[in-house]
C-alpha atoms as a PDB file:
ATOM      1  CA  UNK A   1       0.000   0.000   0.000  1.00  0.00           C
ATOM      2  CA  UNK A   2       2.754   2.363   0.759  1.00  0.00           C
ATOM      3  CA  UNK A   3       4.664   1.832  -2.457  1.00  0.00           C
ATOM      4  CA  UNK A   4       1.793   3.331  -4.036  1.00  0.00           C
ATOM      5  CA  UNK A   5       1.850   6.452  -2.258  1.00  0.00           C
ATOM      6  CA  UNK A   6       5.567   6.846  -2.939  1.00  0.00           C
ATOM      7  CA  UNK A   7       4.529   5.710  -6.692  1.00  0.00           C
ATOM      8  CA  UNK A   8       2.231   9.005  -6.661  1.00  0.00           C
ATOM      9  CA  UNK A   9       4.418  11.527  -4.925  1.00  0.00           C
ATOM     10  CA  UNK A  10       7.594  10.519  -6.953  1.00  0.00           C
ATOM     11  CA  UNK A  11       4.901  10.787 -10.072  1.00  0.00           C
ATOM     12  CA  UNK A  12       3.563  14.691  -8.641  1.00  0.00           C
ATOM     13  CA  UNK A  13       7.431  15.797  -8.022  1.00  0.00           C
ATOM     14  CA  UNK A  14       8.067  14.828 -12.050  1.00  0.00           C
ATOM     15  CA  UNK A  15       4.746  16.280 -13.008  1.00  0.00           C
ATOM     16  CA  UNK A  16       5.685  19.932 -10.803  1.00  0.00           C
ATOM     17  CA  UNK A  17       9.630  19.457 -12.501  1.00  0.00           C
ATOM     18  CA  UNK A  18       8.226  19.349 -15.820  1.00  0.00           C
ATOM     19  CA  UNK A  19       5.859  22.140 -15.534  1.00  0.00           C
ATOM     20  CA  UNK A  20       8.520  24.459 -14.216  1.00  0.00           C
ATOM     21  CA  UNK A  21      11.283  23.595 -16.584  1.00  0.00           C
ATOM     22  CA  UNK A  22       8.649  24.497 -19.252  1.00  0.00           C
ATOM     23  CA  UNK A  23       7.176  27.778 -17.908  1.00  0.00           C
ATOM     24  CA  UNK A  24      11.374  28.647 -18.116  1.00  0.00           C
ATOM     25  CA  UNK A  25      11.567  27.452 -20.954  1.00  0.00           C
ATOM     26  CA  UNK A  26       8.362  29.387 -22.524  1.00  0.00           C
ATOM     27  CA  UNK A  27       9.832  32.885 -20.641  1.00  0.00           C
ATOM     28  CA  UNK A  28      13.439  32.036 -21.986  1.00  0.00           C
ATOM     29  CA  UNK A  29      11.427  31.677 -25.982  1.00  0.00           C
ATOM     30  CA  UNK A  30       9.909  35.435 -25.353  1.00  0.00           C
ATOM     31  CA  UNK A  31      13.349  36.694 -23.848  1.00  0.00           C
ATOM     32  CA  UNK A  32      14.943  35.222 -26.786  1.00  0.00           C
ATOM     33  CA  UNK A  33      12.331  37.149 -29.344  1.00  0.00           C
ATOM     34  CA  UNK A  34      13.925  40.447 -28.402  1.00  0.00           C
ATOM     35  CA  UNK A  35      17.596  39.841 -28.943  1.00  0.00           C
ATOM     36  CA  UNK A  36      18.543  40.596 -32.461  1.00  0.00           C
ATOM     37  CA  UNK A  37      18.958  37.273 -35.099  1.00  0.00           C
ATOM     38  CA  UNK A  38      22.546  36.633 -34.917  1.00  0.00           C
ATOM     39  CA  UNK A  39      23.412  37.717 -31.593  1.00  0.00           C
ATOM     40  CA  UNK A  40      20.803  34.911 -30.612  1.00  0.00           C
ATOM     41  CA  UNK A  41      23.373  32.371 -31.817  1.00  0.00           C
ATOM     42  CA  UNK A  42      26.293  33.289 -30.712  1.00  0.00           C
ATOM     43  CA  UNK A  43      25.052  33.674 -27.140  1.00  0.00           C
ATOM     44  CA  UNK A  44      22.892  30.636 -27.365  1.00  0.00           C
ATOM     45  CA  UNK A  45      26.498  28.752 -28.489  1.00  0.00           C
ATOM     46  CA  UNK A  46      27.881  30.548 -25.313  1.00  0.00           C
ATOM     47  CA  UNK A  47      25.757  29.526 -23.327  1.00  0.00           C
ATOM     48  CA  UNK A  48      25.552  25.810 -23.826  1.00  0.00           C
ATOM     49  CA  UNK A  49      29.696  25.541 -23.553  1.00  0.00           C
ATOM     50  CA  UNK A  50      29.187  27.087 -20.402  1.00  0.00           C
ATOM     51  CA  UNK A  51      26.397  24.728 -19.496  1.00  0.00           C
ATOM     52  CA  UNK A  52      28.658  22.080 -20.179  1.00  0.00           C
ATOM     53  CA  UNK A  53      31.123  23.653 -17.110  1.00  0.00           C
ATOM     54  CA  UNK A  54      28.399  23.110 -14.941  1.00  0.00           C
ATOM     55  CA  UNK A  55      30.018  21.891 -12.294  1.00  0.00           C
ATOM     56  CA  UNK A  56      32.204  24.938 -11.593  1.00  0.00           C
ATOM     57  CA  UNK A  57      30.768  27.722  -9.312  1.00  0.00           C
ATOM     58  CA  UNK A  58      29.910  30.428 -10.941  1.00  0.00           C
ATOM     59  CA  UNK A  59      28.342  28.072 -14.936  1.00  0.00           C
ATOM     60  CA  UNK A  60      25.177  25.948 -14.384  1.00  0.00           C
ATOM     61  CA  UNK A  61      23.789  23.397 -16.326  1.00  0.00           C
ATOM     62  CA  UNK A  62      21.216  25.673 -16.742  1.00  0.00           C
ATOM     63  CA  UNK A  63      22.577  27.530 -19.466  1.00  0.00           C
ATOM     64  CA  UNK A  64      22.324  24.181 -21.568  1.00  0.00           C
ATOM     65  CA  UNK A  65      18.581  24.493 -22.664  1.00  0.00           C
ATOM     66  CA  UNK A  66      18.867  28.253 -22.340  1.00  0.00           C
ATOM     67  CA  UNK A  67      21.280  27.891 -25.014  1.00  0.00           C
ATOM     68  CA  UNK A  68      19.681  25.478 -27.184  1.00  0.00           C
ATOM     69  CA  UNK A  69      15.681  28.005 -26.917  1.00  0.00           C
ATOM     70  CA  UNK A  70      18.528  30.708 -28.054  1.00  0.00           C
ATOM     71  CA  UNK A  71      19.979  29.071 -30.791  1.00  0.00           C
ATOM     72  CA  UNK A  72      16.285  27.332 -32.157  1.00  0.00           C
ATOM     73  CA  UNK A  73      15.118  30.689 -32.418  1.00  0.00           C
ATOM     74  CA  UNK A  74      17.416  31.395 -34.949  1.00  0.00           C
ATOM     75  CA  UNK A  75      16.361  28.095 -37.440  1.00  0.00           C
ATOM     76  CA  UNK A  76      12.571  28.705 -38.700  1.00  0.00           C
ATOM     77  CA  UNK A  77      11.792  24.829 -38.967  1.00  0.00           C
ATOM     78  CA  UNK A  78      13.234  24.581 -34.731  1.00  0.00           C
ATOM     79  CA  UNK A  79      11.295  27.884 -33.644  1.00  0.00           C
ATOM     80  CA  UNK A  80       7.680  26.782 -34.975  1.00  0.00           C
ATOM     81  CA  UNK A  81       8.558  22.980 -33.363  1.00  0.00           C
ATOM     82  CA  UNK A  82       9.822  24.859 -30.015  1.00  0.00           C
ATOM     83  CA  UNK A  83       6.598  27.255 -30.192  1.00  0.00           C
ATOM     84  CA  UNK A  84       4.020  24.726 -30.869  1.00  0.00           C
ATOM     85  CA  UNK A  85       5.230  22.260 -27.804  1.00  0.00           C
ATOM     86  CA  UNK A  86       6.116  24.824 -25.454  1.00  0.00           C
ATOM     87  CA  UNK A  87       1.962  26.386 -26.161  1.00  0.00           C
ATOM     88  CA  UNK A  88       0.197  23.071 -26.438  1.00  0.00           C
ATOM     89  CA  UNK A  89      -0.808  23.235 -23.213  1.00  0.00           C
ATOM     90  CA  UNK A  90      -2.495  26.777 -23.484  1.00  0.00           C
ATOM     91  CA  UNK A  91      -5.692  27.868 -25.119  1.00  0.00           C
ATOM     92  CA  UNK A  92      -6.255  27.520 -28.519  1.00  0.00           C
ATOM     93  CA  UNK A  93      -6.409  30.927 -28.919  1.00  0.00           C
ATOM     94  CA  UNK A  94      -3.232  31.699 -27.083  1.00  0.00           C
ATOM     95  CA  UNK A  95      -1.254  29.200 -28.813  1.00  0.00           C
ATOM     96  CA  UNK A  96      -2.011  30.332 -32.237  1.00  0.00           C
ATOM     97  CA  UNK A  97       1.698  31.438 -33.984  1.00  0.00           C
ATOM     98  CA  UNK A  98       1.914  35.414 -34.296  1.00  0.00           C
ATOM     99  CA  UNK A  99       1.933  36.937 -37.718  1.00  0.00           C
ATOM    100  CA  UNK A 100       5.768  37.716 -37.251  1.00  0.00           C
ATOM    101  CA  UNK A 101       7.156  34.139 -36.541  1.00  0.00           C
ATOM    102  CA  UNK A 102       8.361  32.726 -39.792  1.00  0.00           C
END
């Protein structure tokens, strides 16, 4: 009986993980939006060889799917994949692509 109720709590904790890497992951697209095309890349390539330090101090591993939202941004095909699975848990409405993604 008890594994069961360790079988749901270990199953919550993933659920709550999940939904906060993607919120981060949705405010890290709409950062990403405002930076200017190429720039994107170049920091998004920063980043992720700094995410790979991760172990040291100051770098985090976060900085590896920072760097990889950066750097989709920048290929059309990536962005509209990225887009439509960070927003298919909104509204339909919400989730529709704006006029200026390609």
């Amino acid at each position: 009986m008890w594994r069961k109720a360790v079988v749901l709590v270990k199953e919550q904790k993933r659920k709550a993980w999940k939904a906060k890497l993607k919120a981060g992951l949705r405010r890290a697209f709409q950062w990403g939006e405002r930076i200017p095309f190429g720039l994107r890349s170049i920091l998004g390539i920063l980043l992720m060889v700094g995410g790979v330090f991760g172990f040291l101090p100051i770098l985090g591993f976060w900085m590896l799917p920072l760097g990889a939202v950066l750097v989709c941004l920048d290929i059309p095909p990536l962005r509209r994949r990225l887009h439509n699975r960070l927003m298919a848990d909104e509204e339909p409405a919400r989730r529709a692509l704006p006029r200026h993604l390609p």
